[in-house]
N, C-alpha and C. Protein backbone atom coordinates (compact mmCIF):
# COMPACT_ATOMS: atom_id res chain seq x y z
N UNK A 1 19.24 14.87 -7.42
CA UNK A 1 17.84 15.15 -7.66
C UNK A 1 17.38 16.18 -6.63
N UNK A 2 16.59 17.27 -7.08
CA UNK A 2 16.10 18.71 -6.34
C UNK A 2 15.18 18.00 -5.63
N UNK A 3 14.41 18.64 -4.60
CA UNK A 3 13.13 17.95 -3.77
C UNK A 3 12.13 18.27 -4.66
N UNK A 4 12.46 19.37 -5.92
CA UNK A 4 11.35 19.59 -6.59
C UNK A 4 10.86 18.57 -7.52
N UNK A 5 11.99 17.83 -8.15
CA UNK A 5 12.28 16.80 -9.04
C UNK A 5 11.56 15.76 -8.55
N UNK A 6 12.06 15.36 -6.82
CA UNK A 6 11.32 14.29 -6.21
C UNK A 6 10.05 14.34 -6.29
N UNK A 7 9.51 15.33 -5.63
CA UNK A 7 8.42 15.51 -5.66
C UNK A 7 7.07 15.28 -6.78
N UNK A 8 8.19 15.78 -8.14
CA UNK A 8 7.32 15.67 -9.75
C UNK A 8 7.51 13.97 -10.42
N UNK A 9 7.93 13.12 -9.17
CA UNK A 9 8.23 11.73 -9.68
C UNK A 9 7.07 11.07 -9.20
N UNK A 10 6.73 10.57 -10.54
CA UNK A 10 5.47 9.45 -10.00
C UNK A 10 5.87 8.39 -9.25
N UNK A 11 7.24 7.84 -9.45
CA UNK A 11 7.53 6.65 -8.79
C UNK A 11 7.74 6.80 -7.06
N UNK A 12 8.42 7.99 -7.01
CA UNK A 12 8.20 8.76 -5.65
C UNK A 12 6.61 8.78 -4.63
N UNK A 13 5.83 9.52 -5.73
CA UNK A 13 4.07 8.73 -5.09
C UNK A 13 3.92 7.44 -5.19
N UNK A 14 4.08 6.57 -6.23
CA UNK A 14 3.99 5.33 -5.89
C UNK A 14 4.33 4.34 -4.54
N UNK A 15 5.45 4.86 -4.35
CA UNK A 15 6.50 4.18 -3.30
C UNK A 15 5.55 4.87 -2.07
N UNK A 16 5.27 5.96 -1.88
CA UNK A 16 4.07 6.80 -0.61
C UNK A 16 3.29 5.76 -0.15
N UNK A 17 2.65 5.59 -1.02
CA UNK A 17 0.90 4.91 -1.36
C UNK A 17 1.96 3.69 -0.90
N UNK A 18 2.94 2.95 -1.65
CA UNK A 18 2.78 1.50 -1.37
C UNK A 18 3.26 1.10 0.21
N UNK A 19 4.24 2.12 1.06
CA UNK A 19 4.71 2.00 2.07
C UNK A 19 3.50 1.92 3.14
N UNK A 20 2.72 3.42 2.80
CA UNK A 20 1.64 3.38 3.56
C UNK A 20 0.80 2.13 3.82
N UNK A 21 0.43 1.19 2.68
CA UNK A 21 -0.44 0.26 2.39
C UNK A 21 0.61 -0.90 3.09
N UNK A 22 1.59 -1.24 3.01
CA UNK A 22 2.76 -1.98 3.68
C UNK A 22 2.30 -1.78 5.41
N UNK A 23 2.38 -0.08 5.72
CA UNK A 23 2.02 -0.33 7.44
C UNK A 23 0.68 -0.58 7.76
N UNK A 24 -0.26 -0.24 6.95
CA UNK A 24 -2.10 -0.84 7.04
C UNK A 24 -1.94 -2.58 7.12
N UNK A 25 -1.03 -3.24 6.13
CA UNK A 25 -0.98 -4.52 6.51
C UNK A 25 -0.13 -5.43 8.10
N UNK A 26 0.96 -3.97 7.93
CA UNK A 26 1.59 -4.71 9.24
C UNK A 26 0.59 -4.49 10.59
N UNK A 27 0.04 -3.51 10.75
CA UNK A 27 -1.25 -3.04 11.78
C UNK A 27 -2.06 -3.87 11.56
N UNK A 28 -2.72 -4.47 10.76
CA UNK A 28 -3.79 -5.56 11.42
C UNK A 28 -3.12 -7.00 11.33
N UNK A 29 -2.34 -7.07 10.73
CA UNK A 29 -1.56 -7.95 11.30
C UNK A 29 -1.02 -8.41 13.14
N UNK A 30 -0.74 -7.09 13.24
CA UNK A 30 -0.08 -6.76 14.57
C UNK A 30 -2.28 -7.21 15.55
N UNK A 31 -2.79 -6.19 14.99
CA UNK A 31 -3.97 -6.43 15.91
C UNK A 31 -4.64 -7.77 16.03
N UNK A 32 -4.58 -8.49 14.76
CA UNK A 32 -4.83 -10.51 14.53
C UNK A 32 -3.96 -11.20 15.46
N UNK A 33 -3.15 -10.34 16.10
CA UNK A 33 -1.74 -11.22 16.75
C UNK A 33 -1.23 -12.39 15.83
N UNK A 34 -1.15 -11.89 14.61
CA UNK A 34 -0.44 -12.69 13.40
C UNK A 34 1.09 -12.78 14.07
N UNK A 35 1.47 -14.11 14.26
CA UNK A 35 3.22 -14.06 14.41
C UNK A 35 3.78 -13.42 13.43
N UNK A 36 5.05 -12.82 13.03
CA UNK A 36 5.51 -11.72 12.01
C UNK A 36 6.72 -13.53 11.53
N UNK A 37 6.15 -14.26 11.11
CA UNK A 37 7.19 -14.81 10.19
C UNK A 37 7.12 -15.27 9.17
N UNK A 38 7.67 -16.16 8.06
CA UNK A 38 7.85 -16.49 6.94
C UNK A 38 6.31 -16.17 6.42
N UNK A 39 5.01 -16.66 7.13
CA UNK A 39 3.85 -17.03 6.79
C UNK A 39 2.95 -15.50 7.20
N UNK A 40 3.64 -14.85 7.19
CA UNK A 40 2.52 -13.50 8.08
C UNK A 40 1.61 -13.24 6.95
N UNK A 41 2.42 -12.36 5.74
CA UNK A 41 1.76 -12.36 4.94
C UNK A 41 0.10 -12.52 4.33
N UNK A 42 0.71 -14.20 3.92
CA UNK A 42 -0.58 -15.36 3.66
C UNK A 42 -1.89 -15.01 4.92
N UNK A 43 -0.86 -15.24 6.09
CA UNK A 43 -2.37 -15.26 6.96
C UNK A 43 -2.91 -14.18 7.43
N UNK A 44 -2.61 -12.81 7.16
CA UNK A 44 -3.14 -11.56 6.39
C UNK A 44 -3.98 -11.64 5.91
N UNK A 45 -3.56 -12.12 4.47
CA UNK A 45 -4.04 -12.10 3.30
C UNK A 45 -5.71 -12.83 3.78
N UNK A 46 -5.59 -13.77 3.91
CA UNK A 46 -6.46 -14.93 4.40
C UNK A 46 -7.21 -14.70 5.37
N UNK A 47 -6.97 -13.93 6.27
CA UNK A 47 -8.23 -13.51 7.71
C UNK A 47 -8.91 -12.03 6.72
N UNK A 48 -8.43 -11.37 5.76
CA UNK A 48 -9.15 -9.99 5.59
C UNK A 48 -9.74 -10.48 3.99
N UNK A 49 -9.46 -11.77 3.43
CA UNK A 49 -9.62 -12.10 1.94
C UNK A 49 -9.40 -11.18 1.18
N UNK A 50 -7.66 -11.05 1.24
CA UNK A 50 -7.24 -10.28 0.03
C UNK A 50 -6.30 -11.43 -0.86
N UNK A 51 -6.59 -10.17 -2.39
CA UNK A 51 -5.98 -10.89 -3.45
C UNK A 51 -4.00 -11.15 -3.10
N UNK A 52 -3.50 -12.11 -2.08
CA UNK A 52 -2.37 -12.34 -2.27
C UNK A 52 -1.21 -12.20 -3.14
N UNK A 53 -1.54 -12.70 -4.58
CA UNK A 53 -0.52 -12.47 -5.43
C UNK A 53 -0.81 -10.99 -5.77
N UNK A 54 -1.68 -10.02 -6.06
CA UNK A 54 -2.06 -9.28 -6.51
C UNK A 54 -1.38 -8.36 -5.74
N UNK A 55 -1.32 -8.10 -4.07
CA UNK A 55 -0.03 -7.43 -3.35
C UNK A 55 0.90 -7.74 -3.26
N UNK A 56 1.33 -8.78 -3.21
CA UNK A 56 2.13 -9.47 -3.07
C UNK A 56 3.31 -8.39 -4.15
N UNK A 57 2.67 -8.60 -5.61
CA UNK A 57 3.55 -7.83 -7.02
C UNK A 57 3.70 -6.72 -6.71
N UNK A 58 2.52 -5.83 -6.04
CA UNK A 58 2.17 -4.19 -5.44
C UNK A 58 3.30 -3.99 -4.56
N UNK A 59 3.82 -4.48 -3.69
CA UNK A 59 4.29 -4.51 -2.10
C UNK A 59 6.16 -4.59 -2.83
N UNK A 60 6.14 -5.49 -3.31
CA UNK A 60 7.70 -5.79 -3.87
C UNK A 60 8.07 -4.91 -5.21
N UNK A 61 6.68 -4.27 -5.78
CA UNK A 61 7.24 -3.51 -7.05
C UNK A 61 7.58 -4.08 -7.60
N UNK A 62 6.76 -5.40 -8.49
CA UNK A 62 7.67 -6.43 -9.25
C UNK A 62 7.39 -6.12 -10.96
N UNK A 63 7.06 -4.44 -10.93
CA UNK A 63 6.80 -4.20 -12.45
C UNK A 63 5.55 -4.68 -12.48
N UNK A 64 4.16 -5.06 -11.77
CA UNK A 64 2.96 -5.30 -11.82
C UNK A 64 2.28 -3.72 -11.14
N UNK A 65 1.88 -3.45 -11.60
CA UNK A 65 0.80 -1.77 -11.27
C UNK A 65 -0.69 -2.76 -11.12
N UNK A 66 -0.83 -2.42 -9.94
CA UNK A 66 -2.76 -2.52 -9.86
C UNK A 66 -3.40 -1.20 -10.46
N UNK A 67 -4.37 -1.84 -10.51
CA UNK A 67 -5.44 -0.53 -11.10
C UNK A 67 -6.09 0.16 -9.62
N UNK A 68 -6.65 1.18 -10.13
CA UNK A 68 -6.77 2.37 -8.78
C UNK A 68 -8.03 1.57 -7.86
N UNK A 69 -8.62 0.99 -8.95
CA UNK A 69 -9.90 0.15 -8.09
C UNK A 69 -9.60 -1.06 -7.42
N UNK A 70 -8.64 -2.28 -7.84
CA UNK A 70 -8.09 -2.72 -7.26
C UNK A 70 -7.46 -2.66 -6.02
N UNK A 71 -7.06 -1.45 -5.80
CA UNK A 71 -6.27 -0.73 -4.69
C UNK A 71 -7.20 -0.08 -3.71
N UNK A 72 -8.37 0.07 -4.15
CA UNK A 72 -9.44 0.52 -3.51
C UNK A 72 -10.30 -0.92 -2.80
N UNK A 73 -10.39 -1.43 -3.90
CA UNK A 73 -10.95 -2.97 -3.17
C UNK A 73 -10.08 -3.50 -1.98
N UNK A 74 -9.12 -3.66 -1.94
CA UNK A 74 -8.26 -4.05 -0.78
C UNK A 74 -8.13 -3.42 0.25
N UNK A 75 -7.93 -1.66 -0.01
CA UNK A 75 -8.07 -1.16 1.09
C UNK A 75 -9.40 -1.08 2.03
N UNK A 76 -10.40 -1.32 1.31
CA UNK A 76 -11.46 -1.46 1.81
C UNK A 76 -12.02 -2.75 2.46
N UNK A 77 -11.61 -4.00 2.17
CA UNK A 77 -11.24 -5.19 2.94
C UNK A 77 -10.45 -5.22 4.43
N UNK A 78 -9.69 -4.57 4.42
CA UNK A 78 -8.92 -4.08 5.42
C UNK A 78 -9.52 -3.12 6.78
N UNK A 79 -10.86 -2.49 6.09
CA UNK A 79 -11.89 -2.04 6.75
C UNK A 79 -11.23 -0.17 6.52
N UNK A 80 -10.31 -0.08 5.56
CA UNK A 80 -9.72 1.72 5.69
C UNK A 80 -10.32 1.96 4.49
N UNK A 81 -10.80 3.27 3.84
CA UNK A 81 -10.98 3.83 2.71
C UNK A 81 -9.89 4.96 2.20
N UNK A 82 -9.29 4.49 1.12
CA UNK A 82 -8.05 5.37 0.74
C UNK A 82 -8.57 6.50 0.37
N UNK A 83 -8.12 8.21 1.40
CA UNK A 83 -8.82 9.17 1.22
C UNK A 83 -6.99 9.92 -0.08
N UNK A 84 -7.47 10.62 -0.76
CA UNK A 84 -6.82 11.06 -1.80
C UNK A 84 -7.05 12.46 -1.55
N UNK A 85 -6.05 13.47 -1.12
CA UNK A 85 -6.15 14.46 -1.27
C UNK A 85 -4.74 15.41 -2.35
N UNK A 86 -5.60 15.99 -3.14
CA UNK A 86 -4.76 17.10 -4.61
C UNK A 86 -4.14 18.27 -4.05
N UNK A 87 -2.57 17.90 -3.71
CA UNK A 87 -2.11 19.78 -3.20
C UNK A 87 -1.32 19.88 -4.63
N UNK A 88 -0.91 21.47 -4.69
CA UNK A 88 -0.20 21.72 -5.51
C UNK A 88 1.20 21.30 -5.45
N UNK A 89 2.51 20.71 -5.86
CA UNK A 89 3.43 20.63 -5.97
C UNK A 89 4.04 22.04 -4.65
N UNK A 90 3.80 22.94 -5.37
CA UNK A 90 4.64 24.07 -4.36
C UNK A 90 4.05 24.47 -3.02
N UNK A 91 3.06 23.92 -2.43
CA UNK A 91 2.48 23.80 -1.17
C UNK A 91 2.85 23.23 -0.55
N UNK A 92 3.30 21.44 -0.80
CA UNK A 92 3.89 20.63 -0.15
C UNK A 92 5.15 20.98 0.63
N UNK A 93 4.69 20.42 2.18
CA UNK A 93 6.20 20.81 3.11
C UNK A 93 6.92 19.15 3.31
């Protein structure tokens, strides 16, 4: 696969967005002084009242897609606003 190919893959942005959203959870995690074990997750989930199962499917890619507002609701629980910026394909370094 070309980097151009990568680049024109949605699943490729998907995986962006979901990693990113993966280290927003491990960071306030880390700042709650959440212990990082079996239970981190949940008690995440539970100090910022997010929908659990709902990332839970997001985070593992279990063939569940949230909707863009969904994804907006959470990030915004979290206290971040997901900023979205449009480059062209051939701009990107």
């Amino acid at each position: 696969m070309t980097r151009r190919e990568l680049l024109e893959s949605p699943m490729y942005w998907f995986e962006t967005v979901n990693i990113a959203f993966y280290r927003l959870l491990i960071e306030k995690q880390m700042e709650n002084q959440i212990e990082n074990d079996t239970c981190a997750f949940s008690k995440t989930c539970e100090v910022y009242g997010l929908n659990k199962n709902l990332l839970r499917n997001f985070l593992l890619d279990d063939g569940v897609s949230i909707t863009l507002h969904q994804f907006i609701e959470q990030s915004l629980k979290l206290g971040y606003a997901p900023v979205i910026e449009f480059k062209k394909i051939d701009e990107i370094e």
